[in-house]
Structure formats: C-alpha cells, structure tokens
C-alpha atoms as a PDB file:
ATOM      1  CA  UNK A   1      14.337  20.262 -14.671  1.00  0.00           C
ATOM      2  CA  UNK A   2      15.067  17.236 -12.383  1.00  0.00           C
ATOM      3  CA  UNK A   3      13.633  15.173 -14.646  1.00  0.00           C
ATOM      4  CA  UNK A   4      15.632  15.696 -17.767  1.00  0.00           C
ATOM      5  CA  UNK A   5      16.445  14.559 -20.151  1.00  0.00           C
ATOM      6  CA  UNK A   6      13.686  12.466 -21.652  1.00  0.00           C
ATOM      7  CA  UNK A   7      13.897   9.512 -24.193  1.00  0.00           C
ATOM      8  CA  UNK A   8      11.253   9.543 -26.999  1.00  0.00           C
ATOM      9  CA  UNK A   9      11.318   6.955 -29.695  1.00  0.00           C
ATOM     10  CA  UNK A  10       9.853   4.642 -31.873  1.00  0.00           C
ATOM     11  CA  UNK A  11      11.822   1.334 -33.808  1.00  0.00           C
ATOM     12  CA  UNK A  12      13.622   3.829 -36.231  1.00  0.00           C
ATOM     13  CA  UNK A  13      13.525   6.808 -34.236  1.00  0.00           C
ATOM     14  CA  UNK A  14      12.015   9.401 -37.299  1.00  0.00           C
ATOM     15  CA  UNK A  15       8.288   9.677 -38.359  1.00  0.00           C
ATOM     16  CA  UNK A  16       6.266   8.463 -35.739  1.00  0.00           C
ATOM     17  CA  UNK A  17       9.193   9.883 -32.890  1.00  0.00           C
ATOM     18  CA  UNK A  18       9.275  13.179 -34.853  1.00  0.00           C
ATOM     19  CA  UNK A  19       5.679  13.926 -34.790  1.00  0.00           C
ATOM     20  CA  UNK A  20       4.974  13.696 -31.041  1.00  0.00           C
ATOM     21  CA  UNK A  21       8.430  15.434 -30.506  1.00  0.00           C
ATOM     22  CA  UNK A  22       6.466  18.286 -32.861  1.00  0.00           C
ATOM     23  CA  UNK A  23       2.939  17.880 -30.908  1.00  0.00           C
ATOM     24  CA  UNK A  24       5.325  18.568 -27.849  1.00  0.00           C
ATOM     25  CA  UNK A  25       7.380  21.578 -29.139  1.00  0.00           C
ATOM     26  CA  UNK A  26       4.125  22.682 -30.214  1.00  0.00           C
ATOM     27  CA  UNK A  27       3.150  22.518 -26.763  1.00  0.00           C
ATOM     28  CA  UNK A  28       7.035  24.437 -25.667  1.00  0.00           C
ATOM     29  CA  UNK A  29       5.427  27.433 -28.006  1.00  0.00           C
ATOM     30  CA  UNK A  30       7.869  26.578 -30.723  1.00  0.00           C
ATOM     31  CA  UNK A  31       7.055  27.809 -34.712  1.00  0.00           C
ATOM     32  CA  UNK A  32       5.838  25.840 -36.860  1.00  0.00           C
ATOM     33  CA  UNK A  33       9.095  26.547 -39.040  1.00  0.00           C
ATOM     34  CA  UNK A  34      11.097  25.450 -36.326  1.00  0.00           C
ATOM     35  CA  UNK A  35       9.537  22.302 -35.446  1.00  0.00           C
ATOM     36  CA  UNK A  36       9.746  21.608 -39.361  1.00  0.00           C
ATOM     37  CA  UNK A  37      13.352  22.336 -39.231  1.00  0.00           C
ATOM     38  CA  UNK A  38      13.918  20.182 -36.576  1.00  0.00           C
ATOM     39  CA  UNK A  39      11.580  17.137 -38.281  1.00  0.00           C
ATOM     40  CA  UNK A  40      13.581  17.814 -41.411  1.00  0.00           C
ATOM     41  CA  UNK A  41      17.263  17.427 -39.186  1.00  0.00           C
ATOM     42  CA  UNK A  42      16.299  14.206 -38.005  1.00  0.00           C
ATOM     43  CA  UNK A  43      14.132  12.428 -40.183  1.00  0.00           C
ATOM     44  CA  UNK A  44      15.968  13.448 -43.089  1.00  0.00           C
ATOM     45  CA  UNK A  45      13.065  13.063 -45.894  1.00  0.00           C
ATOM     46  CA  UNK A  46       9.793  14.425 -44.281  1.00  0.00           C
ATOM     47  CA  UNK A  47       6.230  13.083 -44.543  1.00  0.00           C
ATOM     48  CA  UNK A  48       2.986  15.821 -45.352  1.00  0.00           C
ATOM     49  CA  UNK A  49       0.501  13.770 -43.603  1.00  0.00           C
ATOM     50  CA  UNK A  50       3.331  14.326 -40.178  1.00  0.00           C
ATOM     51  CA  UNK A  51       3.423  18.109 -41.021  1.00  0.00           C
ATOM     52  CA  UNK A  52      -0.243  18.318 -41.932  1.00  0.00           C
ATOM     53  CA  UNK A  53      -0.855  16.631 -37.991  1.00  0.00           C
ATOM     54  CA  UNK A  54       1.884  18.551 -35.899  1.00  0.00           C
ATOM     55  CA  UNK A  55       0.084  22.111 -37.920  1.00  0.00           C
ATOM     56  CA  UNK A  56      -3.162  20.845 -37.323  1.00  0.00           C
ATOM     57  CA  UNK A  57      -2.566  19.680 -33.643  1.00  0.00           C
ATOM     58  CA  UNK A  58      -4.658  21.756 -31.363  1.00  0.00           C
ATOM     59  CA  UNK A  59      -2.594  22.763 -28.482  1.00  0.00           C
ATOM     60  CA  UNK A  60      -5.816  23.973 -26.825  1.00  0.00           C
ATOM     61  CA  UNK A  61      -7.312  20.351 -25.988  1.00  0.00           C
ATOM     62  CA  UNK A  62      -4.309  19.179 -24.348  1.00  0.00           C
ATOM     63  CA  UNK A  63      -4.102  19.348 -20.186  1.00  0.00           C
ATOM     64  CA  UNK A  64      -0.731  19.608 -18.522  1.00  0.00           C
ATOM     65  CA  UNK A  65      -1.053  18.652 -14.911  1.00  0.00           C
ATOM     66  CA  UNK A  66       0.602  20.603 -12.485  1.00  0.00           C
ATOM     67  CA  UNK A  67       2.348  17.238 -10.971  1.00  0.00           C
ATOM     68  CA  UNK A  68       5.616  16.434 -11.588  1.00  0.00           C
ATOM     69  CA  UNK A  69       6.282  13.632 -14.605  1.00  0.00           C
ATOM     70  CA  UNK A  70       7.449  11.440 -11.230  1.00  0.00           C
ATOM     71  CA  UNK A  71       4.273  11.791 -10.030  1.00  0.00           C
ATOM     72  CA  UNK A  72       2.691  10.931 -13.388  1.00  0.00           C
ATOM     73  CA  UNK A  73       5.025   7.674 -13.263  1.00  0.00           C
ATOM     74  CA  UNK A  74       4.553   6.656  -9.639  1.00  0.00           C
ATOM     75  CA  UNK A  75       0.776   6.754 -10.703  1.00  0.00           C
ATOM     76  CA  UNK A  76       1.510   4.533 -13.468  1.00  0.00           C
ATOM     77  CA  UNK A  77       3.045   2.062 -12.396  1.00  0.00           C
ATOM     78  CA  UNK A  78       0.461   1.665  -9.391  1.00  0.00           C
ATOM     79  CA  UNK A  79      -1.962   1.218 -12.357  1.00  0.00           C
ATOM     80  CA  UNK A  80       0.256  -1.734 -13.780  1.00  0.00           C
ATOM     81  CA  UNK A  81       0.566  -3.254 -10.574  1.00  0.00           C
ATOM     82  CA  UNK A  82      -3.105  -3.424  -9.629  1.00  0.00           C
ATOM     83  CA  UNK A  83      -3.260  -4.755 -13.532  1.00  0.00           C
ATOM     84  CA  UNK A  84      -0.927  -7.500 -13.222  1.00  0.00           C
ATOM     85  CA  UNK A  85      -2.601  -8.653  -9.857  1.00  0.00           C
ATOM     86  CA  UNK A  86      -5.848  -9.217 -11.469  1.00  0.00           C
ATOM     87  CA  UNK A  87      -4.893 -10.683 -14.618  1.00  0.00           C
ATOM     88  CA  UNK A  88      -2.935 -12.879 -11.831  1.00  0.00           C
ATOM     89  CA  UNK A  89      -6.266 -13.141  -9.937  1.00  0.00           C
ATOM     90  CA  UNK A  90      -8.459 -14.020 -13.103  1.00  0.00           C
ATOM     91  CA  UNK A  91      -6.049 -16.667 -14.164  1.00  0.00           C
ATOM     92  CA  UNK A  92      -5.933 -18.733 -10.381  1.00  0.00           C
ATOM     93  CA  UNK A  93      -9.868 -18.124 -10.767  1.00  0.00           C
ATOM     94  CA  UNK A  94     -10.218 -19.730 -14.289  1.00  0.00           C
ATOM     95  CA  UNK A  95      -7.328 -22.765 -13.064  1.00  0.00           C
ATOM     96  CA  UNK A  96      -9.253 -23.155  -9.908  1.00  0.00           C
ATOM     97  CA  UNK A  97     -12.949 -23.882 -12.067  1.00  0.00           C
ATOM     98  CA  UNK A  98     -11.450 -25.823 -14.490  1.00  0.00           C
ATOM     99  CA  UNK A  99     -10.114 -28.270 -11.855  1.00  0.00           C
ATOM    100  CA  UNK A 100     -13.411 -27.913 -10.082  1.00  0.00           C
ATOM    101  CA  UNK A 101     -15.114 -29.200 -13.511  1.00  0.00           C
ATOM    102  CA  UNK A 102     -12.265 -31.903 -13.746  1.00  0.00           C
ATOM    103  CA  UNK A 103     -13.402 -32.853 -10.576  1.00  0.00           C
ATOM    104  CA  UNK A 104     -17.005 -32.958 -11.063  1.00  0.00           C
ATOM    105  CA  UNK A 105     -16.590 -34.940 -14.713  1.00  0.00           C
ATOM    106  CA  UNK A 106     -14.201 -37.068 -12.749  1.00  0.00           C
ATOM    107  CA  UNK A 107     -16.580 -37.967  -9.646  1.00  0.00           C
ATOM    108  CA  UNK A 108     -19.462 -38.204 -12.146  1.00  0.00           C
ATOM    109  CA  UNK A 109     -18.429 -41.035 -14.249  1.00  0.00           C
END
C-alpha cells in the first residue's frame, strides 16, 4: 500500500476518468451496482455507452503482474529514455546528411 494513493484523470475528471476507475474496481471485485453508484457520485449525469463498457469489460483478459507499480514505472521511464535518445539520434543523423548534401551541391557547382 506504499504506493497509494493514485491520481487518475482526464481534462474534466468524469466520463473518460470514471470508466477506467470502473474497469479497475471491476478488477478490486466491486458490483456492478457499486461501481455505478460511484460513476453516478462523480460524474453526476451518467453515459450508457460508459456503463454498457465497464459491464461488458472482461476482467478475465486483463494480467496483473506480480511487480510492484514502482517497478512498472522504473520500466517506463527506461522505455522513454531509450525513446528520447533515438529520436535524438535520428535527428543528428538526418542534420548530419543534409549538411553532407549541402556540401556535395556546394562542391559540385
């Protein structure tokens, strides 16, 4: 419990935040009543097609590792990093050609 609590939300914090925060007490073993009740407390006016998902959400599919959400994180943000160094890469290769071209056109002429 370490890790508590969480922040879910989306730009008005009611549909989209309420139906994953359904999925997930779906997950917890909650009713379906109660996760409605709870939709209904926070989003004030419901929406069927967010019901009709969160019912129809199959519990089943989903794997919960057994690592911690920290580990989960750490993982993550490894995965940016290595992103961010290749876009970084990719970009000094494309800067690097075009000057190489510039150079060529330039010698060329």
């Amino acid at each position: 419990r370490r890790h508590y609590p969480v922040l879910v939300s989306c730009q008005l914090g009611r549909h989209k935040t309420g139906m994953v925060i359904g999925c997930l007490r779906k997950l917890q073993g909650w009713s379906l009543s109660s996760i409605f009740a709870e939709y209904q407390r926070y989003a004030g006016k419901t929406r069927v097609q967010n019901e009709q998902f969160i019912e129809l959400f199959d519990r089943d599919l989903v794997l919960i590792p057994r690592e911690s959400p920290a580990v989960w994180f750490t993982r993550l943000r490894e995965v940016q990093h290595r992103i961010v160094e290749s876009k970084q890469s990719t970009k000094q290769e494309q800067e690097q050609q075009r000057e190489e071209e510039g150079v060529e056109k330039g010698g060329g002429g």
